[in-house]
N, C-alpha and C. Protein backbone atom coordinates (compact mmCIF):
# COMPACT_ATOMS: atom_id res chain seq x y z
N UNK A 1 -82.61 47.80 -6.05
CA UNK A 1 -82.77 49.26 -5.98
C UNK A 1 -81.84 49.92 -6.99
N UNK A 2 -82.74 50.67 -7.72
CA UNK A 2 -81.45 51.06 -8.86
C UNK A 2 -81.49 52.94 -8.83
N UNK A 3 -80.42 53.27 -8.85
CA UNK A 3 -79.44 54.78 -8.34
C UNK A 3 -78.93 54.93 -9.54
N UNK A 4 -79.40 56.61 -10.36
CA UNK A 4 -78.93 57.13 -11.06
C UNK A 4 -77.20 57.45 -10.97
N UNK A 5 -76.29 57.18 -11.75
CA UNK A 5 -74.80 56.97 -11.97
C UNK A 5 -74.85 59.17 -12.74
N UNK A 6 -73.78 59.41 -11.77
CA UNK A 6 -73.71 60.83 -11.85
C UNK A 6 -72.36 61.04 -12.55
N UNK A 7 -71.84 62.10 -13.37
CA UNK A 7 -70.60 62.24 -13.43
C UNK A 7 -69.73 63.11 -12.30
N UNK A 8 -68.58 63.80 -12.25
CA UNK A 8 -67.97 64.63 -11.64
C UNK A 8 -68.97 66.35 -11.40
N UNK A 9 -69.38 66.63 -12.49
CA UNK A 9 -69.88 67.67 -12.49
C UNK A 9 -71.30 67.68 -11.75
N UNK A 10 -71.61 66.46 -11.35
CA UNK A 10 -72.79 66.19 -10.22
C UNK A 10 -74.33 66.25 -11.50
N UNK A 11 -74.21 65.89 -12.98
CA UNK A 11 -75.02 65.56 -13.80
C UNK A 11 -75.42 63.82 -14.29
N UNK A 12 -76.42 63.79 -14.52
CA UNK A 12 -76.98 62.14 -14.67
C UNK A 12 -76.03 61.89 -15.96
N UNK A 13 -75.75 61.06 -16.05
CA UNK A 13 -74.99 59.98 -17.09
C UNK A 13 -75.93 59.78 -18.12
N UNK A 14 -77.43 59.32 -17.51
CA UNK A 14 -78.25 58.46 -18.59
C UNK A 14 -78.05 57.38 -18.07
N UNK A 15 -77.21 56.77 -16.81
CA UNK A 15 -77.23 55.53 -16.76
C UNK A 15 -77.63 54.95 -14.95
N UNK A 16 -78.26 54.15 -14.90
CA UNK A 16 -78.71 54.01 -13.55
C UNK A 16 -78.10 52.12 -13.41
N UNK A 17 -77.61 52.16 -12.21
CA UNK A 17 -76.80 50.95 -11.34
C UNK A 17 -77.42 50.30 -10.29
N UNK A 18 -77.48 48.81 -10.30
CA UNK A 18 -78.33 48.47 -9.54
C UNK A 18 -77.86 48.32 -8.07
N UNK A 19 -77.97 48.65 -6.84
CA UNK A 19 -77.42 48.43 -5.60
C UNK A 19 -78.34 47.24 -4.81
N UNK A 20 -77.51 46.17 -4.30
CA UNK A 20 -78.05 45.08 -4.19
C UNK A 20 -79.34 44.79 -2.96
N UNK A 21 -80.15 44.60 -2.80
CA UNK A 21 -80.58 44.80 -1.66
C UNK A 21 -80.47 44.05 -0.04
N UNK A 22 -79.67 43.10 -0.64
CA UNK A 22 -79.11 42.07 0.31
C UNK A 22 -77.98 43.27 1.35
N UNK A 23 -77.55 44.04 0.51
CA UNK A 23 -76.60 45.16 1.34
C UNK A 23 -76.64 46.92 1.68
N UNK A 24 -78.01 46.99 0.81
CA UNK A 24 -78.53 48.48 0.71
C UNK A 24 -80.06 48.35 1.39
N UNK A 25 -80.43 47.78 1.40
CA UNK A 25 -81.92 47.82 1.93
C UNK A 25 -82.95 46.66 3.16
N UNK A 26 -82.21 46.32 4.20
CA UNK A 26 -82.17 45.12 4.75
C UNK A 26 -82.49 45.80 5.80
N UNK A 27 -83.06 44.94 6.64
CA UNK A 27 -83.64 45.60 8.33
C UNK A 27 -82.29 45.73 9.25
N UNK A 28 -82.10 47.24 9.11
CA UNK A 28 -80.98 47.42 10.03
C UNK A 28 -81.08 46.83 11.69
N UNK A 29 -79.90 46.52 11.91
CA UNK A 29 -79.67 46.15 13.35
C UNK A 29 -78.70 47.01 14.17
N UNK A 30 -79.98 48.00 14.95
CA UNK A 30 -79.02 48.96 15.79
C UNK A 30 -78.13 48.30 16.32
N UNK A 31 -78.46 47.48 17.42
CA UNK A 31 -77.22 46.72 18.50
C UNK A 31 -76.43 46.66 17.63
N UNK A 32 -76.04 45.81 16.58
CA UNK A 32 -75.21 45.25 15.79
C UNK A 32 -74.01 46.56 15.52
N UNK A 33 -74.99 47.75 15.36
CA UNK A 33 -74.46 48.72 14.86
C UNK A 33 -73.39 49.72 15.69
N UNK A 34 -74.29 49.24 17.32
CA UNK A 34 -73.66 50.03 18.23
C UNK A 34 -72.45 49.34 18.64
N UNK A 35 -72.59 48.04 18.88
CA UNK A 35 -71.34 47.16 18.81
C UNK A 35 -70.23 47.26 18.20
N UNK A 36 -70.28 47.60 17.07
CA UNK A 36 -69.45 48.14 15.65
C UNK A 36 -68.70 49.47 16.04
N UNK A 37 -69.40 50.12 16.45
CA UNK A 37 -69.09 51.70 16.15
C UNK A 37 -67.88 51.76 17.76
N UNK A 38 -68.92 51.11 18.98
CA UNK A 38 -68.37 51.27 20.19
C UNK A 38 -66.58 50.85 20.02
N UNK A 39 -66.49 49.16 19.20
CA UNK A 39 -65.29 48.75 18.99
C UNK A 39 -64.25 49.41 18.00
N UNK A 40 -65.03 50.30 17.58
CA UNK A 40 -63.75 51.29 16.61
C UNK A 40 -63.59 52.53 17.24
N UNK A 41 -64.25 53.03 18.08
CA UNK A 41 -64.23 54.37 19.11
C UNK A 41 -62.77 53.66 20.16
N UNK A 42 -63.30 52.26 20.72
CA UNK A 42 -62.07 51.52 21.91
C UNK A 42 -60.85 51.70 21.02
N UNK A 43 -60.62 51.20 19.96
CA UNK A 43 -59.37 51.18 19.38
C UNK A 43 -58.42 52.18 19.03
N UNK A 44 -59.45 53.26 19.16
CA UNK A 44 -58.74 54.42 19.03
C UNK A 44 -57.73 55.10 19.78
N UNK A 45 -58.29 54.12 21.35
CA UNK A 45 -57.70 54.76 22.43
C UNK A 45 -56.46 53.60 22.70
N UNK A 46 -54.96 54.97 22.57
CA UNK A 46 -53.94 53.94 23.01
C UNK A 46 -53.62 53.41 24.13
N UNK A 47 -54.42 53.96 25.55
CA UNK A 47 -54.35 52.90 26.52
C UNK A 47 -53.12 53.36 27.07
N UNK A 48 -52.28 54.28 26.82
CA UNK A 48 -50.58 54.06 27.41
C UNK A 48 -50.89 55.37 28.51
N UNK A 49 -51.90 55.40 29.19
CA UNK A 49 -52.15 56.35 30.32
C UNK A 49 -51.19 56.19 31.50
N UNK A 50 -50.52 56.77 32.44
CA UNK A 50 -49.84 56.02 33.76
C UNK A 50 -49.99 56.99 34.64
N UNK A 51 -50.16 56.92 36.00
CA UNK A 51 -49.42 57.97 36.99
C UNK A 51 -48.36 57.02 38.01
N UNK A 52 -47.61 57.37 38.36
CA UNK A 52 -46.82 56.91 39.55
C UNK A 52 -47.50 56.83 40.61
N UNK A 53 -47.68 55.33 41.45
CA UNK A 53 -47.64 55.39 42.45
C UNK A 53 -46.91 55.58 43.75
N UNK A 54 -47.41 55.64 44.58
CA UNK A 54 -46.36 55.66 46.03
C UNK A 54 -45.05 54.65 46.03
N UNK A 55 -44.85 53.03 45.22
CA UNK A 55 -43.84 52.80 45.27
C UNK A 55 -42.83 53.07 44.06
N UNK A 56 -43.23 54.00 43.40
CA UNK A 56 -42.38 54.40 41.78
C UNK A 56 -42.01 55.79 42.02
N UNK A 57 -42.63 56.49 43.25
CA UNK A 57 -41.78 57.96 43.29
C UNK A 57 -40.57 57.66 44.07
N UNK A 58 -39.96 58.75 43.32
CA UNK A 58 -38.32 59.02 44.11
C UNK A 58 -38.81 59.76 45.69
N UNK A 59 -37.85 59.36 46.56
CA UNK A 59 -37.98 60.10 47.91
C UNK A 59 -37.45 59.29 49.00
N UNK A 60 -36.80 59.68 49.58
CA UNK A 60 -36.38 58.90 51.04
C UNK A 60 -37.14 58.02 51.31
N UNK A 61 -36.73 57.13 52.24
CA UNK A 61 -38.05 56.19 52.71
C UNK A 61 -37.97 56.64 54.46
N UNK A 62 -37.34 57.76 54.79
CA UNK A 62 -36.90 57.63 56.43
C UNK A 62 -38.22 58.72 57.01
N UNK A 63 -38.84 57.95 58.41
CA UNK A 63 -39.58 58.06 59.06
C UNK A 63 -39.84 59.99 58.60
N UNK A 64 -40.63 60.26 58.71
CA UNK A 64 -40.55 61.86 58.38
C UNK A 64 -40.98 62.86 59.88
N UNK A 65 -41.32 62.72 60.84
CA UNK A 65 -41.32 62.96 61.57
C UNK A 65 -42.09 61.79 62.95
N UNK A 66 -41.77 62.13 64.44
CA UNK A 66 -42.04 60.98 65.34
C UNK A 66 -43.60 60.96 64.85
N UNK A 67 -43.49 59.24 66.23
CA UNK A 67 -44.98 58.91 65.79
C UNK A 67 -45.94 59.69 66.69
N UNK A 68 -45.79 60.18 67.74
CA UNK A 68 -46.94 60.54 68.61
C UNK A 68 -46.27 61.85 69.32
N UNK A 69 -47.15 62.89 69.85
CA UNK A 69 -46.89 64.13 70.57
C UNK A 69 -46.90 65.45 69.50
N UNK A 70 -47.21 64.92 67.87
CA UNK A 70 -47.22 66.21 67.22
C UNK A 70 -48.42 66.70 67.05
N UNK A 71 -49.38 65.90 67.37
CA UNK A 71 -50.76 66.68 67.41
C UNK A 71 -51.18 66.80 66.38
N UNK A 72 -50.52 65.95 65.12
CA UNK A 72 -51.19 65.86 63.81
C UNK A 72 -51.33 64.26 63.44
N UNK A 73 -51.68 63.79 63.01
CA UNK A 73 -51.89 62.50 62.23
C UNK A 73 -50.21 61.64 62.03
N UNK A 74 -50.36 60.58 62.22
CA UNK A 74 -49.53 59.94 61.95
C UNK A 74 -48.80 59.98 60.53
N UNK A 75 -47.61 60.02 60.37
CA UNK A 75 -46.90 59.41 58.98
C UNK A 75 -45.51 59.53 58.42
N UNK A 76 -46.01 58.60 58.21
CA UNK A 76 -44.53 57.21 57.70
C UNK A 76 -43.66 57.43 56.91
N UNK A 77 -43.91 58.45 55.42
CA UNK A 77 -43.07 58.54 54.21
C UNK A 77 -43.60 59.45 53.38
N UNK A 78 -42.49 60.65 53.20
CA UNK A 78 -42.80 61.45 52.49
C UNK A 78 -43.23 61.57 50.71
N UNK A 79 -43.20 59.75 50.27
CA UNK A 79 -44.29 59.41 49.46
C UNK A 79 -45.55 58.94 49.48
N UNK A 80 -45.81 59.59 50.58
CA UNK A 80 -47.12 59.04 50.34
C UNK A 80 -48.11 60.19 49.91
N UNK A 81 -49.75 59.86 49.38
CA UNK A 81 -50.25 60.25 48.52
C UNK A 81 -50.92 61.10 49.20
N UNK A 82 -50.97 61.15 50.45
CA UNK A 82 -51.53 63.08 51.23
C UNK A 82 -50.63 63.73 50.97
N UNK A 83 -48.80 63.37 50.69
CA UNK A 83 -48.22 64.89 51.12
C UNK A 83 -48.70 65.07 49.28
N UNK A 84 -48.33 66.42 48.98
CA UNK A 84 -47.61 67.28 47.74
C UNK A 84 -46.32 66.54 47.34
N UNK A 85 -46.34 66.31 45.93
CA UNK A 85 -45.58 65.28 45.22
C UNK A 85 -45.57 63.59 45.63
N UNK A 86 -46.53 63.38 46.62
CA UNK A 86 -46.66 61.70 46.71
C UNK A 86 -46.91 61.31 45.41
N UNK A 87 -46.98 59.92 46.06
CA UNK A 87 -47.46 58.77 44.79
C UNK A 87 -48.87 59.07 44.30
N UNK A 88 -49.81 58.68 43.15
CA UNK A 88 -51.55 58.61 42.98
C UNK A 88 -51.54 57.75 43.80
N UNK A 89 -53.12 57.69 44.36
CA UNK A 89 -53.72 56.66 44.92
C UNK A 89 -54.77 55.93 43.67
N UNK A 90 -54.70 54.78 43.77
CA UNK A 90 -55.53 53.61 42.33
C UNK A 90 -55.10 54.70 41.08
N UNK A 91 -54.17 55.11 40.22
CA UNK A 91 -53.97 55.98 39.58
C UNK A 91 -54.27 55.34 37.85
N UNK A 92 -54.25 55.89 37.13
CA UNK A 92 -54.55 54.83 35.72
C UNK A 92 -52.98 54.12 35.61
N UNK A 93 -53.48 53.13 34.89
CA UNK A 93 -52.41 52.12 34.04
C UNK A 93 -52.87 51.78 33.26
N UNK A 94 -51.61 51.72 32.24
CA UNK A 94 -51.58 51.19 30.65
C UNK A 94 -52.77 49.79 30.61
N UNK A 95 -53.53 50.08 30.05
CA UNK A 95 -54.25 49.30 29.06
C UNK A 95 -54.75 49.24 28.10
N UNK A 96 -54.72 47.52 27.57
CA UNK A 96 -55.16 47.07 25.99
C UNK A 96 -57.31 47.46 25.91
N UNK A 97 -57.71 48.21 25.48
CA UNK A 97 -58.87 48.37 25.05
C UNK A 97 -59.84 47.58 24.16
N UNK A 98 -58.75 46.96 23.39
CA UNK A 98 -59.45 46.54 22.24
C UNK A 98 -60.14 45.00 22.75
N UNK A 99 -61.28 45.26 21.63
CA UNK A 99 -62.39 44.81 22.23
C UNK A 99 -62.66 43.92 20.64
N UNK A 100 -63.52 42.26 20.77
CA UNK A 100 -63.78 41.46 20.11
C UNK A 100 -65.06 41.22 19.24
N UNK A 101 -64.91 40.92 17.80
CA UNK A 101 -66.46 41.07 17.39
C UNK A 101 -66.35 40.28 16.44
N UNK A 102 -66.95 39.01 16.27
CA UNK A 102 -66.96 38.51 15.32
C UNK A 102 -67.32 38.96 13.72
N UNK A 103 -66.90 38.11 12.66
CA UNK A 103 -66.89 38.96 11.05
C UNK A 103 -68.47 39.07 11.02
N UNK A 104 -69.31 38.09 11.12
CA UNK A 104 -70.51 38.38 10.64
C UNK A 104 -71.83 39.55 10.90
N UNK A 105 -70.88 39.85 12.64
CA UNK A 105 -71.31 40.87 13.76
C UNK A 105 -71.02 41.94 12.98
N UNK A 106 -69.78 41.98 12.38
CA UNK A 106 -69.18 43.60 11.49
C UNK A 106 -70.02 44.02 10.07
N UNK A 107 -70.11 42.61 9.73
CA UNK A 107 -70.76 42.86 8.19
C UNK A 107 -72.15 43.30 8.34
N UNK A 108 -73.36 42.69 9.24
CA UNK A 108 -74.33 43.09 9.56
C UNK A 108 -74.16 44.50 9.77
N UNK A 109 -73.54 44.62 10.85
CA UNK A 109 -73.15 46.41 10.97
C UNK A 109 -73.16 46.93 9.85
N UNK A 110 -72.27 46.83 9.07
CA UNK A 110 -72.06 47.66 8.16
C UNK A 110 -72.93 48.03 6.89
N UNK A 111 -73.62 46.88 6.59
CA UNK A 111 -74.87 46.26 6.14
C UNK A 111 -75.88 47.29 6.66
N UNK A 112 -75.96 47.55 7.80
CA UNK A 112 -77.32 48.09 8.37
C UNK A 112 -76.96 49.79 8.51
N UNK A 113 -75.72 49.97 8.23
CA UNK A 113 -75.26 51.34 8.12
C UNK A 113 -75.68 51.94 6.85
N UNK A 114 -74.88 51.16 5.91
CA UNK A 114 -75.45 51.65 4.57
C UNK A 114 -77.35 51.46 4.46
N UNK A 115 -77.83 50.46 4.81
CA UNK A 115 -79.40 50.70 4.79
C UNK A 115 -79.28 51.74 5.38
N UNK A 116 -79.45 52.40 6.61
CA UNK A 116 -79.58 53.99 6.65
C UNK A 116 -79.42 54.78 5.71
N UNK A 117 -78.21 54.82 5.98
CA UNK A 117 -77.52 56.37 4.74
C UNK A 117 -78.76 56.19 3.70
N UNK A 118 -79.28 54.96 2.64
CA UNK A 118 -79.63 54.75 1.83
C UNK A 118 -81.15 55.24 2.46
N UNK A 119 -81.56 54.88 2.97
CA UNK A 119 -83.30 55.44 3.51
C UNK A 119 -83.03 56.68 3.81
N UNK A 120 -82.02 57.70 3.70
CA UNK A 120 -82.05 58.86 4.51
C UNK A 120 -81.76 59.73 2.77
N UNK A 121 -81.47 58.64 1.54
CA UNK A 121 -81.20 59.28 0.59
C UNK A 121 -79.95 60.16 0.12
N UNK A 122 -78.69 59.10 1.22
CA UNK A 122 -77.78 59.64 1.46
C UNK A 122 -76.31 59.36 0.88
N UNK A 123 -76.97 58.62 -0.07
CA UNK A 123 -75.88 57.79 -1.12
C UNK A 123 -75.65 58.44 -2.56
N UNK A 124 -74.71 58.48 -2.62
CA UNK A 124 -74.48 59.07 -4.51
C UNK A 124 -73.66 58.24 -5.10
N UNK A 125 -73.64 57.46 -6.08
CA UNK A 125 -73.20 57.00 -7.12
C UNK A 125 -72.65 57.87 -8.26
N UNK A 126 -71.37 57.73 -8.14
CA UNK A 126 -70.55 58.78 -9.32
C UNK A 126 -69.75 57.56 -10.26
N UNK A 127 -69.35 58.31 -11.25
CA UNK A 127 -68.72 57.69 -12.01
C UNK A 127 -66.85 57.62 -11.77
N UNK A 128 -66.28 56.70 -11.98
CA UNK A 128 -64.96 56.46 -11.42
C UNK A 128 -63.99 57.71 -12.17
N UNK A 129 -63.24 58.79 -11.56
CA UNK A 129 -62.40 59.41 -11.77
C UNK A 129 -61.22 59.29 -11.20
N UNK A 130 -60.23 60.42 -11.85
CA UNK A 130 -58.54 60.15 -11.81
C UNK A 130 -58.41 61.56 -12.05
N UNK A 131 -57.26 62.44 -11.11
CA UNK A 131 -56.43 63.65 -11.19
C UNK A 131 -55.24 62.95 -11.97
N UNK A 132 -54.68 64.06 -12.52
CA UNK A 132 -53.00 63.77 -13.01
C UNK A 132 -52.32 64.42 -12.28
N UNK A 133 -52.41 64.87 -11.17
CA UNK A 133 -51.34 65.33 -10.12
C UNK A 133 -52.56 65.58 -9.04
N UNK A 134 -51.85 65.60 -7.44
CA UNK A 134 -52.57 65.67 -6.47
C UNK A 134 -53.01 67.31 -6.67
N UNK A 135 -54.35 67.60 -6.50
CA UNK A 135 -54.54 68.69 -6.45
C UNK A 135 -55.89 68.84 -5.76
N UNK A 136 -55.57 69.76 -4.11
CA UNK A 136 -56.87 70.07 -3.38
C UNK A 136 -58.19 70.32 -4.09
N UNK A 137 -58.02 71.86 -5.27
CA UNK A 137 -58.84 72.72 -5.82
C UNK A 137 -59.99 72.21 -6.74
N UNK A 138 -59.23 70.70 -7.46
CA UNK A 138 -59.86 69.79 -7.93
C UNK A 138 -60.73 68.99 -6.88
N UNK A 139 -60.35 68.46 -6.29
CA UNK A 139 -61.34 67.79 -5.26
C UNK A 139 -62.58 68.57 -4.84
N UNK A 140 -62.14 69.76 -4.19
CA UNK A 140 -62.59 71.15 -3.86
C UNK A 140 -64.13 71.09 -4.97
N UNK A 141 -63.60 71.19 -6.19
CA UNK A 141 -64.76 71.73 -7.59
C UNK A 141 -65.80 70.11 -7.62
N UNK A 142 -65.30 69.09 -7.84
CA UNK A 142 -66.04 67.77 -7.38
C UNK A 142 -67.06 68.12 -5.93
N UNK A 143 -66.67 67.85 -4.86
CA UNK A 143 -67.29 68.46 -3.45
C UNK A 143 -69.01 69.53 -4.08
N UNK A 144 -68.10 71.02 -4.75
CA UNK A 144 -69.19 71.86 -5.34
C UNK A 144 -70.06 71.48 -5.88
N UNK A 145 -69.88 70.38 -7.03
CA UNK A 145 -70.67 70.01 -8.07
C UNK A 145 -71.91 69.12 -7.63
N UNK A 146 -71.08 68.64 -6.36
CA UNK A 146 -72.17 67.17 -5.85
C UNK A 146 -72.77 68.03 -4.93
N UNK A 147 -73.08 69.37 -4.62
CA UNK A 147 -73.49 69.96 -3.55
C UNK A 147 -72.95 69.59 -1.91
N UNK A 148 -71.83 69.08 -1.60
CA UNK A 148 -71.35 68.33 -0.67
C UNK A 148 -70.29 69.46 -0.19
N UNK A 149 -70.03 70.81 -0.45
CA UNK A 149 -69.15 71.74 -0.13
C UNK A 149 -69.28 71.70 1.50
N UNK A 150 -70.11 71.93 2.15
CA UNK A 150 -70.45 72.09 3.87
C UNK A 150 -70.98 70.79 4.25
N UNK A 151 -70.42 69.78 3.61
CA UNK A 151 -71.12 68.84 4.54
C UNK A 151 -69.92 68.01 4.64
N UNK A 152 -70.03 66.65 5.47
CA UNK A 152 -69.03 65.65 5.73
C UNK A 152 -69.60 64.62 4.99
N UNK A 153 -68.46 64.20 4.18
CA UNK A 153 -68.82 63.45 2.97
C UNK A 153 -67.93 61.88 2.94
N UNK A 154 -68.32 60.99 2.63
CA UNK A 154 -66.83 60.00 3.19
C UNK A 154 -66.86 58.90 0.92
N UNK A 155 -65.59 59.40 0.71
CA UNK A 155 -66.01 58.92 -0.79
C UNK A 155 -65.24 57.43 -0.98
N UNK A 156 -66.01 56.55 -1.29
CA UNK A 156 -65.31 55.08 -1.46
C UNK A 156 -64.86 54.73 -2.75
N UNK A 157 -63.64 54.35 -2.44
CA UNK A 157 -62.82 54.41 -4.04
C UNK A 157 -62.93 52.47 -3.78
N UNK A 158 -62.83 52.07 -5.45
CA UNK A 158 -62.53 50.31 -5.59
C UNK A 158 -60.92 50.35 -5.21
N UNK A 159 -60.13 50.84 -5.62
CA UNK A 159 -59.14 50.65 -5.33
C UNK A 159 -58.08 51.79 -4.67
N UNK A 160 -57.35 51.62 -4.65
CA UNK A 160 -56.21 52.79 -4.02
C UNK A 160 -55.85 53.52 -4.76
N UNK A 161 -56.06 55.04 -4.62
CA UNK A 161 -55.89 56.30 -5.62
C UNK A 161 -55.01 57.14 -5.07
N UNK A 162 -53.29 57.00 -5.05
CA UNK A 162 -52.82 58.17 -4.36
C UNK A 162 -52.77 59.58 -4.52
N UNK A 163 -53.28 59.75 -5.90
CA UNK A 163 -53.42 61.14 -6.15
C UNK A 163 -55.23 61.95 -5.80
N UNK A 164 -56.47 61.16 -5.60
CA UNK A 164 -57.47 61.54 -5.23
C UNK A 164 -57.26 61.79 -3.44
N UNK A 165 -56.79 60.33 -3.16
CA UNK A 165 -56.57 60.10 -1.69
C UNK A 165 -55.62 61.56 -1.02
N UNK A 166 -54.52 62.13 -2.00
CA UNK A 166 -54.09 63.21 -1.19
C UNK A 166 -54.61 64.56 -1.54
N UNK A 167 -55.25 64.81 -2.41
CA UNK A 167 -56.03 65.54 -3.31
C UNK A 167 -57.27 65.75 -2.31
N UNK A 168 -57.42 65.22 -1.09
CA UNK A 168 -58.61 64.97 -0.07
C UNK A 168 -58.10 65.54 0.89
N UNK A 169 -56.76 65.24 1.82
CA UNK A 169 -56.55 65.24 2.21
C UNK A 169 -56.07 66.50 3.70
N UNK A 170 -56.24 67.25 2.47
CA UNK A 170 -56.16 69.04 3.38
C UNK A 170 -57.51 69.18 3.67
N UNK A 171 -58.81 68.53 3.59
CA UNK A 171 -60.50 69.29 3.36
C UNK A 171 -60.63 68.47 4.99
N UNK A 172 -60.74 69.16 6.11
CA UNK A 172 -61.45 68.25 7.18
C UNK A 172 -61.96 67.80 7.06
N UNK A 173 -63.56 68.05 6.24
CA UNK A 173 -64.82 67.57 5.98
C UNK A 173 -64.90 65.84 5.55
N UNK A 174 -64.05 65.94 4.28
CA UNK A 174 -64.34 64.67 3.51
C UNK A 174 -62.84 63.72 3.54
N UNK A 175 -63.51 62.82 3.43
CA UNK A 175 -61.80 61.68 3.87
C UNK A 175 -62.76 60.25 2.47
N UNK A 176 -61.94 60.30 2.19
CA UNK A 176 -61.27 58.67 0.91
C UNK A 176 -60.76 57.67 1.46
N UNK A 177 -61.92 57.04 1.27
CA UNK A 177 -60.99 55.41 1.63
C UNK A 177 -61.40 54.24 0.58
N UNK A 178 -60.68 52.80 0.14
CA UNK A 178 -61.20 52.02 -0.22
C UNK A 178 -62.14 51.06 0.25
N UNK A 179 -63.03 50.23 -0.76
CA UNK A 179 -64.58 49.71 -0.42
C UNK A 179 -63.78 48.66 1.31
N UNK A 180 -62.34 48.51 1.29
CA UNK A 180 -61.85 47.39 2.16
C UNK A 180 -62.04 47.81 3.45
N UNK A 181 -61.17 49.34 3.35
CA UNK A 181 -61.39 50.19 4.71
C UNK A 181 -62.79 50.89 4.71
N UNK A 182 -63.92 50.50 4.95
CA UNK A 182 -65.45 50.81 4.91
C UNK A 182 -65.38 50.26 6.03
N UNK A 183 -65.83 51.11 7.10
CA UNK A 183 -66.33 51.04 8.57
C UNK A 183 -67.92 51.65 8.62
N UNK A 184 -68.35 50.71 9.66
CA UNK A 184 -69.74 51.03 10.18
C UNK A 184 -69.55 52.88 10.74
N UNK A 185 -68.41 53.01 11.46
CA UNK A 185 -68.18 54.44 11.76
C UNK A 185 -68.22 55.75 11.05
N UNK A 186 -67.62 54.89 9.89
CA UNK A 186 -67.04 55.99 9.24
C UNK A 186 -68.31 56.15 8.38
N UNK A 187 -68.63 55.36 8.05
CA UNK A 187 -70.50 55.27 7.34
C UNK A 187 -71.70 56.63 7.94
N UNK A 188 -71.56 56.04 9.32
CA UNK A 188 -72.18 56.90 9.79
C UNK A 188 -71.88 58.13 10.32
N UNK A 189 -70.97 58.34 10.50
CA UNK A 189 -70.34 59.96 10.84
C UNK A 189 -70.29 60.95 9.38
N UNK A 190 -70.50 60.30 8.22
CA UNK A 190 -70.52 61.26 7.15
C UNK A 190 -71.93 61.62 6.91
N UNK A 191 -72.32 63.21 6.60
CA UNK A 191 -73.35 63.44 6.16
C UNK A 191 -73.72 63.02 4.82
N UNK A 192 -72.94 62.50 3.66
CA UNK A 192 -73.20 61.79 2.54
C UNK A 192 -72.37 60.68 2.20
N UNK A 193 -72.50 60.09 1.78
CA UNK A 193 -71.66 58.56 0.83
C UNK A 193 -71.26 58.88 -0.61
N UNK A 194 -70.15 59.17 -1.25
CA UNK A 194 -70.29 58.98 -2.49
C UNK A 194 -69.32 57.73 -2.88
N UNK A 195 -70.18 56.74 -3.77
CA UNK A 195 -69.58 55.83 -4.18
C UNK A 195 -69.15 55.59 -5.66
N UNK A 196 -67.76 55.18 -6.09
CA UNK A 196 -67.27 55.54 -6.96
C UNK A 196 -67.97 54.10 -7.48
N UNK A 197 -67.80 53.97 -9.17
CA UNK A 197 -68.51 53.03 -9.71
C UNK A 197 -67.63 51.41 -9.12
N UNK A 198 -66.60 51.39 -9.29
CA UNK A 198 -64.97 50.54 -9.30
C UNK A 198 -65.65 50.14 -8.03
N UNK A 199 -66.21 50.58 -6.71
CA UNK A 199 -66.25 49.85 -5.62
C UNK A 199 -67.43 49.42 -5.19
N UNK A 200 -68.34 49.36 -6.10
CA UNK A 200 -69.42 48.79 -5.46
C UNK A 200 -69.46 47.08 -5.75
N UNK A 201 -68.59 46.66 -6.81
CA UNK A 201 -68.36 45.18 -6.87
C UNK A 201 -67.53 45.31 -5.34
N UNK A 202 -67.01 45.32 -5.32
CA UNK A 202 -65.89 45.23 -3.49
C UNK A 202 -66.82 45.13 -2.59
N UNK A 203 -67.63 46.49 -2.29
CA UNK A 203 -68.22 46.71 -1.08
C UNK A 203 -69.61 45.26 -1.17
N UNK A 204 -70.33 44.83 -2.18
CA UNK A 204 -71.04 44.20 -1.86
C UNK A 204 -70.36 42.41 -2.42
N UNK A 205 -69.53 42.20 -2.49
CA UNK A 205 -68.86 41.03 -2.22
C UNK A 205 -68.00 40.80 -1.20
N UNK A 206 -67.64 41.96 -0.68
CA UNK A 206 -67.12 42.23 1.08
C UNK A 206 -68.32 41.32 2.21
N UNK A 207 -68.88 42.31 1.86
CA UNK A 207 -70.62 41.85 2.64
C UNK A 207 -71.14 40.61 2.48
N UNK A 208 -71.34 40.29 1.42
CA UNK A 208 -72.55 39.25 1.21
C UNK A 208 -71.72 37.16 1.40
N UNK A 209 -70.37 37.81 1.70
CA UNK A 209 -69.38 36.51 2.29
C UNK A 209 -70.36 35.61 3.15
């Protein structure tokens, strides 16, 4: 499948790049996909939830009033989880979330992510750029050019760019990452893909392992 190569100003080059079809055009696999996405949603969550139970609150342990003749219900300790300030009853505790998926389970995913985006016509191929100082306004005029101003855009660099990467970084919309950090998630939560030239050797020798 071959994709016209755009510059910054969101104009054709003259030059068109071939995207492999082993990783752009393959029968997506929802499950695969939902599997993917579910295990990066779990990880997100740190799990360090707690409430105190009845034996972790502070409080006397002495009888709180007799057992019989008050004409109310029995009870034992003013931690427990009827009065006001007791312990929770089954309350949360800290737990590990993270959840297991083998490599070939991820790559399919991710594989079948980009086939979307790509059937939905949701991929752009740009040519590899560089700021000389971090600057939003620049990113900002790129965004304009590609028509990508109101949309959520996720742009894959070949390698690590600290001055594009923070140059991104104030825009909610659009987030930079390299072809390494390419998630099935992050694939699909952007309304466009733009892929810089530098990472499409990465992203489809990532894959095709």
């Amino acid at each position: 499948m071959k994709v016209a190569v755009l510059d910054i100003k969101g104009k054709e080059t003259g030059r068109k790049i071939e995207l492999s079809d082993s990783v752009f055009a393959i029968e997506p696999n929802k499950h695969a996909v939902y599997l993917d996405v579910k295990q990066y949603l779990a990880h997100q969550r740190q799990g360090t939830h707690k409430s105190k139970e009845r034996a972790e609150i502070a409080g006397s342990t002495r009888k709180i009033k007799k057992q019989k003749g008050t004409g109310t219900a029995r009870a034992g300790s003013i931690k427990s989880p009827v009065f006001r300030g007791g312990g929770r009853i089954f309350g949360p505790r800290p737990k590990d979330y993270k959840q297991k998926l083998n490599k070939n389970l991820k790559r399919l995913a991710r594989k079948s992510a980009l086939t979307i985006k790509s059937n939905e016509k949701a991929i752009l191929v740009v040519e590899d750029f560089n700021f000389d100082a971090p600057k939003t306004k620049d990113f900002k005029n790129i965004l304009k050019s590609l028509g990508l101003e109101n949309k959520k855009s996720l742009f894959v660099l070949g390698d690590s760019n600290n001055n594009v990467y923070l140059s991104s970084r104030n825009l909610k919309g659009s987030e930079v990452v390299t072809n390494s950090d390419l998630s099935t998630y992050k694939i699909l939560n952007a309304n466009n893909i733009v892929l810089l030239e530098g990472s499409l050797e990465g992203i489809e020798s990532n894959l095709t392992k």
